[in-house]
PDB file of N, CA and C in Angstrom:
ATOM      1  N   UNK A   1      88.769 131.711  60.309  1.00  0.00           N
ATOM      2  CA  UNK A   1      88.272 131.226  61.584  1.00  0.00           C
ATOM      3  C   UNK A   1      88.416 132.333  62.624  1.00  0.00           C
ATOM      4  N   UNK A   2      87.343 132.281  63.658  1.00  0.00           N
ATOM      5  CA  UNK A   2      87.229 133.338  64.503  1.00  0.00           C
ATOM      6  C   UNK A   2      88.277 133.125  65.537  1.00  0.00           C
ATOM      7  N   UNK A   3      88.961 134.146  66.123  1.00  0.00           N
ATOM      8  CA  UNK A   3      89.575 133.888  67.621  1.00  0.00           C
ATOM      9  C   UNK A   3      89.271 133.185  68.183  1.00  0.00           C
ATOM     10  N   UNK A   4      89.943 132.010  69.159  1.00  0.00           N
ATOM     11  CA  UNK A   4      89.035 131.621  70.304  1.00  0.00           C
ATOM     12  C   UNK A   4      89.912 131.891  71.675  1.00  0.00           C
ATOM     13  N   UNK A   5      89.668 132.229  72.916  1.00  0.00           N
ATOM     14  CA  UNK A   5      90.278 132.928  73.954  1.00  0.00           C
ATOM     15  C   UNK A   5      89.793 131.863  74.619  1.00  0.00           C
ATOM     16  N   UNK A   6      89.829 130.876  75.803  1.00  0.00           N
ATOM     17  CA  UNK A   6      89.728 130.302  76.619  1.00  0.00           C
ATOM     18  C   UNK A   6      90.747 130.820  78.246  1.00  0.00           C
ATOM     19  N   UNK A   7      89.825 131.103  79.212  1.00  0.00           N
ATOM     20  CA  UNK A   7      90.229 131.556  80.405  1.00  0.00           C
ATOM     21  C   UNK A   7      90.340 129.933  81.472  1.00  0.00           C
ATOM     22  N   UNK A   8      91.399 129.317  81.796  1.00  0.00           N
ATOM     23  CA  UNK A   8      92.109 128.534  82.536  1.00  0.00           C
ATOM     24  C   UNK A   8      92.352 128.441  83.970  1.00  0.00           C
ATOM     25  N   UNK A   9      92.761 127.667  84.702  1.00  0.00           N
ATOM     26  CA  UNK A   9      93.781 126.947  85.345  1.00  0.00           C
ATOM     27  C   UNK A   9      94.184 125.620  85.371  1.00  0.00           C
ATOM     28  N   UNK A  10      95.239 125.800  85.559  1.00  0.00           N
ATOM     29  CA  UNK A  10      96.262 124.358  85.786  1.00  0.00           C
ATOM     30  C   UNK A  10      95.424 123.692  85.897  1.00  0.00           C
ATOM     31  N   UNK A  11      94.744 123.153  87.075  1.00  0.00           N
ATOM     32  CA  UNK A  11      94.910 121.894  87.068  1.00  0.00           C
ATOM     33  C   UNK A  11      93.006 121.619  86.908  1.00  0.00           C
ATOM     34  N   UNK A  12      92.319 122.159  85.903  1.00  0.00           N
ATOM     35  CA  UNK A  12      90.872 122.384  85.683  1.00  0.00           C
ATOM     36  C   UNK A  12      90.624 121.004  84.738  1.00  0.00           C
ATOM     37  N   UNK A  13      89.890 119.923  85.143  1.00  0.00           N
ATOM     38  CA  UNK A  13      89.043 119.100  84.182  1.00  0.00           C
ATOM     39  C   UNK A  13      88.726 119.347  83.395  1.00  0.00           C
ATOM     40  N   UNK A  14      87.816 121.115  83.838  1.00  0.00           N
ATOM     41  CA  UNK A  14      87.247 121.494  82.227  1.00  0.00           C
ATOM     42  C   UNK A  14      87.531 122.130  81.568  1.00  0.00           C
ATOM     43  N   UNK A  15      88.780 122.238  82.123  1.00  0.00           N
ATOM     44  CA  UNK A  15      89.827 123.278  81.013  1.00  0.00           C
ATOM     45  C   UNK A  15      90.184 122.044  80.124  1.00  0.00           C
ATOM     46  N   UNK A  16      90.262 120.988  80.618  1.00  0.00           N
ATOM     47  CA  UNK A  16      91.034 120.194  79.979  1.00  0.00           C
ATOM     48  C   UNK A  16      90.502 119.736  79.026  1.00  0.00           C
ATOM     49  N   UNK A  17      89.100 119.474  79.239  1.00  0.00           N
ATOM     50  CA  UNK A  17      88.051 118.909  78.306  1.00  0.00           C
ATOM     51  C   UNK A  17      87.750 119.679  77.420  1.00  0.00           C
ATOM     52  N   UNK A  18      87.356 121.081  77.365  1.00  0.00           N
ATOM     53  CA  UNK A  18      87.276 122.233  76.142  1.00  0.00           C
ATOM     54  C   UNK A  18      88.176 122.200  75.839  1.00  0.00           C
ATOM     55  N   UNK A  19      89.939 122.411  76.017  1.00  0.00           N
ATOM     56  CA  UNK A  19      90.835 122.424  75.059  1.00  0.00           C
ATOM     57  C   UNK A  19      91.183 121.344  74.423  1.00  0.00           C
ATOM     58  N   UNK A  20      90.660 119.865  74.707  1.00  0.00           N
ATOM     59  CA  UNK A  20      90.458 118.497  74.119  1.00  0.00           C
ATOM     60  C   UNK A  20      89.973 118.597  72.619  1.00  0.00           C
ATOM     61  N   UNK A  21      88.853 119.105  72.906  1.00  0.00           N
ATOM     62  CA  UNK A  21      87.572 119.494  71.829  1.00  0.00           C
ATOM     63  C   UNK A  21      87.829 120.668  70.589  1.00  0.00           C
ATOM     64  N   UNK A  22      88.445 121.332  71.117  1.00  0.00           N
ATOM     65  CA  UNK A  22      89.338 122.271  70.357  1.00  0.00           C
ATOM     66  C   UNK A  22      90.717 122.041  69.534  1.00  0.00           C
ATOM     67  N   UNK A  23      91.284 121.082  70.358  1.00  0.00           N
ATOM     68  CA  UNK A  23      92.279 120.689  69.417  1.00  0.00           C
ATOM     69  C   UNK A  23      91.740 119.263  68.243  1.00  0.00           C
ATOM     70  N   UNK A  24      90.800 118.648  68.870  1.00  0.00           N
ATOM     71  CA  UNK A  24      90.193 117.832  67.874  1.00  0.00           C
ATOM     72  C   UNK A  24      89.981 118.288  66.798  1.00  0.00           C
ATOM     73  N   UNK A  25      89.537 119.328  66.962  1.00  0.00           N
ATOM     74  CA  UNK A  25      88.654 120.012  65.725  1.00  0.00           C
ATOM     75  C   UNK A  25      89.759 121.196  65.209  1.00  0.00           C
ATOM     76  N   UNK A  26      91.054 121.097  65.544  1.00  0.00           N
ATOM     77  CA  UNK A  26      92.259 121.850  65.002  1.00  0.00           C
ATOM     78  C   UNK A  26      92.416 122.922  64.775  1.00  0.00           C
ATOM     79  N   UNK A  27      91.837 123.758  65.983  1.00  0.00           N
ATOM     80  CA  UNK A  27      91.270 125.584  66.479  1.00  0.00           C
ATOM     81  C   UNK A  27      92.474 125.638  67.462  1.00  0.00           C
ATOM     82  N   UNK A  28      93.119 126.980  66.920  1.00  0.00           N
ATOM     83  CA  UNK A  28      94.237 127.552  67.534  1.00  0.00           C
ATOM     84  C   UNK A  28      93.079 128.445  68.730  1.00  0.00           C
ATOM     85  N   UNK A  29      94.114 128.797  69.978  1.00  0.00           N
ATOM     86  CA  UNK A  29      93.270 129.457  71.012  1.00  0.00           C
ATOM     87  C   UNK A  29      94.237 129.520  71.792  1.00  0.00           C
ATOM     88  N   UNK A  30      93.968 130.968  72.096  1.00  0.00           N
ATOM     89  CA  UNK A  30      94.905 131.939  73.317  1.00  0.00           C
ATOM     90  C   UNK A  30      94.175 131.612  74.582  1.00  0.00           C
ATOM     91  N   UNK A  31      95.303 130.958  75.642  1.00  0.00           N
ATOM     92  CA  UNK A  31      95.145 130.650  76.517  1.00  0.00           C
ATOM     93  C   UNK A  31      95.424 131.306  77.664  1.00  0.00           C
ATOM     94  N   UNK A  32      94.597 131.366  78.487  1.00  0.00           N
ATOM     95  CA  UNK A  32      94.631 132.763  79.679  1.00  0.00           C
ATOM     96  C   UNK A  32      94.581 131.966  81.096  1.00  0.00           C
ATOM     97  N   UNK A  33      95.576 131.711  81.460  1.00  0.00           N
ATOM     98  CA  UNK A  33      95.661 131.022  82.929  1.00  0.00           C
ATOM     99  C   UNK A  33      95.061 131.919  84.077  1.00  0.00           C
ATOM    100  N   UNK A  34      94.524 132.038  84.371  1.00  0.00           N
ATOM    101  CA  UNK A  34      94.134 133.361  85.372  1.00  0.00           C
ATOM    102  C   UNK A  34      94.691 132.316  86.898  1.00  0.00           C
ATOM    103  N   UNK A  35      95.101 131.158  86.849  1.00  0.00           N
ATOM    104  CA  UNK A  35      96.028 130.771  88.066  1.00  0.00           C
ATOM    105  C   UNK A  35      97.195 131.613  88.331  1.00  0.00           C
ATOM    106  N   UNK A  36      97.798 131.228  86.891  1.00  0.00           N
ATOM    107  CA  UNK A  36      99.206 131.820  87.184  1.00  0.00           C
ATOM    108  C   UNK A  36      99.124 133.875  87.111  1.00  0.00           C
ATOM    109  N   UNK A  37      98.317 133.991  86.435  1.00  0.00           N
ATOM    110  CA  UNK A  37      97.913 135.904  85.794  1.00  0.00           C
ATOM    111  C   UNK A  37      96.313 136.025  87.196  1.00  0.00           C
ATOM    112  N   UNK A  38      96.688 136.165  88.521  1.00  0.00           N
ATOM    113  CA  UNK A  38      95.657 136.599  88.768  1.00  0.00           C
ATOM    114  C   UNK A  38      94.778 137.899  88.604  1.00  0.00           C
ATOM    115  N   UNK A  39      95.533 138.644  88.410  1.00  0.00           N
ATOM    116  CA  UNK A  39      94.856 139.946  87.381  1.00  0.00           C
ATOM    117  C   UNK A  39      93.906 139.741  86.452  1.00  0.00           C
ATOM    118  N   UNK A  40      93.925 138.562  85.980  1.00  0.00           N
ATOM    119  CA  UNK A  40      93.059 138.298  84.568  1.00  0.00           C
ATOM    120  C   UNK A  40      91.972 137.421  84.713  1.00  0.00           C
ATOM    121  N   UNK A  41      91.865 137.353  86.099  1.00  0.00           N
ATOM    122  CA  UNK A  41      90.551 136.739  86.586  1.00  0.00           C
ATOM    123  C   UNK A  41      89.605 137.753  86.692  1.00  0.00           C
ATOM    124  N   UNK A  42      89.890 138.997  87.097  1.00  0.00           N
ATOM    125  CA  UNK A  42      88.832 139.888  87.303  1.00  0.00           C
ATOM    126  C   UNK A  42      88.706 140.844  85.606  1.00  0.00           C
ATOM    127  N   UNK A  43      88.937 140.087  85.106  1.00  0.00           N
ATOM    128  CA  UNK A  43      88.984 140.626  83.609  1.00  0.00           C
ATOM    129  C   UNK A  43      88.030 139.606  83.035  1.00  0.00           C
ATOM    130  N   UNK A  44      88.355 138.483  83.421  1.00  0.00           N
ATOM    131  CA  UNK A  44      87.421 137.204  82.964  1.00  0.00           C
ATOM    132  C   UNK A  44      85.998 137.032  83.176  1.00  0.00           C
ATOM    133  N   UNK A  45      86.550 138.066  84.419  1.00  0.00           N
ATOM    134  CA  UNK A  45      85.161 137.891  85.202  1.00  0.00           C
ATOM    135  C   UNK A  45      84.105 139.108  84.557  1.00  0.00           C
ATOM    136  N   UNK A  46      84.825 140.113  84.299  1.00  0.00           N
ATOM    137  CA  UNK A  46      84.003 140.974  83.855  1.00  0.00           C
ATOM    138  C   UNK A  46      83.429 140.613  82.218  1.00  0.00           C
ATOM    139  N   UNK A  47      84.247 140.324  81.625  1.00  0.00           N
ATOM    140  CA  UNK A  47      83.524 139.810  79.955  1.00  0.00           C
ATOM    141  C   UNK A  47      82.879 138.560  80.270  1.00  0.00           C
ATOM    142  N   UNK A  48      82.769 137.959  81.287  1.00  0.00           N
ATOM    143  CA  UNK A  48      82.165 136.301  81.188  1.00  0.00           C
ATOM    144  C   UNK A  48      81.052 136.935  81.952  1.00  0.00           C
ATOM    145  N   UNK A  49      79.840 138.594  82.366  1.00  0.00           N
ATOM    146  CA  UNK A  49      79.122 139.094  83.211  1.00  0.00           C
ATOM    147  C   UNK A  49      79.393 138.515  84.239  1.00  0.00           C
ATOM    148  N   UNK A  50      80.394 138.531  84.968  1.00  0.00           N
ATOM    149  CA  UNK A  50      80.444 138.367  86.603  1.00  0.00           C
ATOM    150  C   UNK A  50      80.785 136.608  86.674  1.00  0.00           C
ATOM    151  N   UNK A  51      81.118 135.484  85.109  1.00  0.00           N
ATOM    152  CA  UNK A  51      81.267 133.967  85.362  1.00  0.00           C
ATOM    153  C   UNK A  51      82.285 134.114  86.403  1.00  0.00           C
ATOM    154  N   UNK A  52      82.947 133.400  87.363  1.00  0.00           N
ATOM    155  CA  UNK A  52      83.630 133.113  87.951  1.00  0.00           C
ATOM    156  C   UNK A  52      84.616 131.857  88.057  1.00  0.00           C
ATOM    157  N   UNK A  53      83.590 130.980  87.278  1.00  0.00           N
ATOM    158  CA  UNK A  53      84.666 129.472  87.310  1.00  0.00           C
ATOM    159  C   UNK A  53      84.896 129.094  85.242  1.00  0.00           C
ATOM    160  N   UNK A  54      85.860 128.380  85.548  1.00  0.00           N
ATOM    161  CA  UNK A  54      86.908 128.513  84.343  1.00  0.00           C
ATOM    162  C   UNK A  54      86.591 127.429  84.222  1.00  0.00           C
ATOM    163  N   UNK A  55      86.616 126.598  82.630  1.00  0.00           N
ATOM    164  CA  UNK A  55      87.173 127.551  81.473  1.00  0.00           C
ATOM    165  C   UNK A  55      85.680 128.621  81.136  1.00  0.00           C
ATOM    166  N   UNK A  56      86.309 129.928  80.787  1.00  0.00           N
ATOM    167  CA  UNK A  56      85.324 131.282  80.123  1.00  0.00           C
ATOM    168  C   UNK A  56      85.728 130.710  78.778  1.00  0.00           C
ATOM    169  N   UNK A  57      84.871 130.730  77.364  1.00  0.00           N
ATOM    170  CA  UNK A  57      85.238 130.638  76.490  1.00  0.00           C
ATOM    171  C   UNK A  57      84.813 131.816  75.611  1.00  0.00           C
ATOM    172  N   UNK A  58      85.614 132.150  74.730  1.00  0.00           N
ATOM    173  CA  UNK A  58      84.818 133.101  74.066  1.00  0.00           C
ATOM    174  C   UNK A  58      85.184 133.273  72.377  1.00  0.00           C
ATOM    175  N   UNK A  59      84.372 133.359  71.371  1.00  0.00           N
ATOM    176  CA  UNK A  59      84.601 132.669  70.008  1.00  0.00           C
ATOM    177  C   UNK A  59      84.512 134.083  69.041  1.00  0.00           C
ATOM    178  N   UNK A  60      85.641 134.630  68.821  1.00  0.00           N
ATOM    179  CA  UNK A  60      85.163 135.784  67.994  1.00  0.00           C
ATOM    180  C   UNK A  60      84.837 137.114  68.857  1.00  0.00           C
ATOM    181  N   UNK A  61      85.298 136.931  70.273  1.00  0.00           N
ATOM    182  CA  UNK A  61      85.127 137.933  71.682  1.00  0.00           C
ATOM    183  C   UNK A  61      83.529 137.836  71.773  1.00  0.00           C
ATOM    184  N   UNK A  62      82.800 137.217  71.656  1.00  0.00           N
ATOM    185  CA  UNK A  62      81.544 136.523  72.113  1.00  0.00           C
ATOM    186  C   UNK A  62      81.890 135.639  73.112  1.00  0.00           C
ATOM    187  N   UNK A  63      80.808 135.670  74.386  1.00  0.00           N
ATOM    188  CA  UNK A  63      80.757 134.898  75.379  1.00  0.00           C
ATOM    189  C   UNK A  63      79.921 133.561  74.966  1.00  0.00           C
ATOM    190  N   UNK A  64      80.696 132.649  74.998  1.00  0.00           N
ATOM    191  CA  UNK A  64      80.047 131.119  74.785  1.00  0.00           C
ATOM    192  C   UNK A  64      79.252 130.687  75.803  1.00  0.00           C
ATOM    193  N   UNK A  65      80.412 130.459  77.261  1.00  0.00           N
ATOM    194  CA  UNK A  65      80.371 130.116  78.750  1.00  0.00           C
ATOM    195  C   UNK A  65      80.742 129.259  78.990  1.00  0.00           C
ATOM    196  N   UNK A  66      81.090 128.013  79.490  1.00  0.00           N
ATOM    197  CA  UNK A  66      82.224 127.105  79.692  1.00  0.00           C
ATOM    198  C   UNK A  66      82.276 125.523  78.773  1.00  0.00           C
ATOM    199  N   UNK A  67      83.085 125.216  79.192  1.00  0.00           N
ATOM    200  CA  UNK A  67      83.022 123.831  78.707  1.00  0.00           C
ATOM    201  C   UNK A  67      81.905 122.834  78.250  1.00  0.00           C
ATOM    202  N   UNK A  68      80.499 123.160  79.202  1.00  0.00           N
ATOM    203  CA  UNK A  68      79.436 122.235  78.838  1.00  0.00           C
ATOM    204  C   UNK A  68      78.713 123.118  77.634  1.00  0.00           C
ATOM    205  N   UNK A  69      78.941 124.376  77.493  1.00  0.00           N
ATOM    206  CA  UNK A  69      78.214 125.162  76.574  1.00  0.00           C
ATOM    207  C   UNK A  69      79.028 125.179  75.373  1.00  0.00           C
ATOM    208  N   UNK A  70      80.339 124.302  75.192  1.00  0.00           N
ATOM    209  CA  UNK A  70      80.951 124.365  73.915  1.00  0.00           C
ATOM    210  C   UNK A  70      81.259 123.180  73.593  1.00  0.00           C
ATOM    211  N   UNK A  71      80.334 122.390  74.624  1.00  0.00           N
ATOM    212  CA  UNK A  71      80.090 120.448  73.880  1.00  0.00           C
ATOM    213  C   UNK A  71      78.635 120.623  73.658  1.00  0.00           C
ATOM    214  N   UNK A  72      77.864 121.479  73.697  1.00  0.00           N
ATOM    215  CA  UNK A  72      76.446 121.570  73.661  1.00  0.00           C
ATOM    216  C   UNK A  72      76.135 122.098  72.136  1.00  0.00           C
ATOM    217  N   UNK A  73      76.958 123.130  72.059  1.00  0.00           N
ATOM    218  CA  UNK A  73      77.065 123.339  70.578  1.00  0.00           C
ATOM    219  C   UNK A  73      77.546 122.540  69.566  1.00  0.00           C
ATOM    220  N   UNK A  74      78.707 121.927  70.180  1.00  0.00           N
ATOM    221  CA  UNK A  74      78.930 120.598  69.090  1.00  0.00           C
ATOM    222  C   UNK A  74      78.443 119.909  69.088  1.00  0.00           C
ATOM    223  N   UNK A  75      77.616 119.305  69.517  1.00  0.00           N
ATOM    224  CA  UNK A  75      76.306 117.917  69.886  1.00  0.00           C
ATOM    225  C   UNK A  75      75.321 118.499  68.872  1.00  0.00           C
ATOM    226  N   UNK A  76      75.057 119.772  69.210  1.00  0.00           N
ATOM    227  CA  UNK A  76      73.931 120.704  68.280  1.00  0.00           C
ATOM    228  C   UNK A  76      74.398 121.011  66.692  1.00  0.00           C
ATOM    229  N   UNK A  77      75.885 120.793  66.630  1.00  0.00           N
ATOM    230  CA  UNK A  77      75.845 120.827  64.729  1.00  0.00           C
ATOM    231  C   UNK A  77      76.644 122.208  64.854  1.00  0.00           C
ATOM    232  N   UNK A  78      76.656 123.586  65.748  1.00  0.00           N
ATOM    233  CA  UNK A  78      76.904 124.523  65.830  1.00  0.00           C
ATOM    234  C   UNK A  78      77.809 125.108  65.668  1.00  0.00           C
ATOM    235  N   UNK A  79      79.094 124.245  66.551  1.00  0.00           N
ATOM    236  CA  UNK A  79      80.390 125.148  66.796  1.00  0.00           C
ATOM    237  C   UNK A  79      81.131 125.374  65.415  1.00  0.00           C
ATOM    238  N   UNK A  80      81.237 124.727  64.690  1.00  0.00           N
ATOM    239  CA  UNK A  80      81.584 124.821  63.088  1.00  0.00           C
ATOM    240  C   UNK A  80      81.266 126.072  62.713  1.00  0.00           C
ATOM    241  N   UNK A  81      79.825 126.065  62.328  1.00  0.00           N
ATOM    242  CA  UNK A  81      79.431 127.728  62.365  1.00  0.00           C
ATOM    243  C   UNK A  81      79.587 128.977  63.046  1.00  0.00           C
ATOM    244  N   UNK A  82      79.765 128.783  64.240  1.00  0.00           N
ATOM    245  CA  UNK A  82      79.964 129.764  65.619  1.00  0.00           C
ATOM    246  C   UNK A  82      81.340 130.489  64.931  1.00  0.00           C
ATOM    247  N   UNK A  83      82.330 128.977  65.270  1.00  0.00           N
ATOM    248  CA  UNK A  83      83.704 129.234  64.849  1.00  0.00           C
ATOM    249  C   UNK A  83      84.164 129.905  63.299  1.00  0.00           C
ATOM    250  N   UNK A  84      83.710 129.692  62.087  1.00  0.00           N
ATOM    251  CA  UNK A  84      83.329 129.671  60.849  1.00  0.00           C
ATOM    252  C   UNK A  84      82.989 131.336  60.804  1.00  0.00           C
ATOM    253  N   UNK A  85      81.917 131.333  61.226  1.00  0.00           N
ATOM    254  CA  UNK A  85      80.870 132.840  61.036  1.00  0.00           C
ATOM    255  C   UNK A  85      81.701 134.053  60.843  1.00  0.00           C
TER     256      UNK A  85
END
């Protein structure tokens, strides 16, 4: 299974909801608070091309893009493969 990196904060809905979906499906993933690490927002920002709002996801250091783009793939049959590949 590929890496998965998810970029955070505390108190994010859709942090909460992509790492929901992720643990459903029983995918380990390095978690990057860029609340608490503000340094690692402008890091986030640069591999996510300039994303700014969290969660950044990224599968294998591929940019996914947030939370609705990694229930979009699972709706689509995808993330299995994404993750898998």
């Amino acid at each position: 299974m590929k890496q998965v990196e998810i970029y955070t904060t505390r108190f994010c809905g859709f942090c909460v909801a992509a790492k929901r979906l992720l643990k459903q499906k029983s995918v380990d993933y390095k978690e990057i608070d860029v609340g608490a690490e503000p340094a690692k927002r402008s890091e986030m920002m640069q591999r996510a091309n300039g994303g700014r709002t969290v969660p950044q996801i990224f599968i294998g250091g591929r940019h996914i893009g947030g939370c609705d783009e990694l229930y979009q793939l699972e709706r689509a049959g995808k993330l299995n493969s994404v993750l898998a590949a």
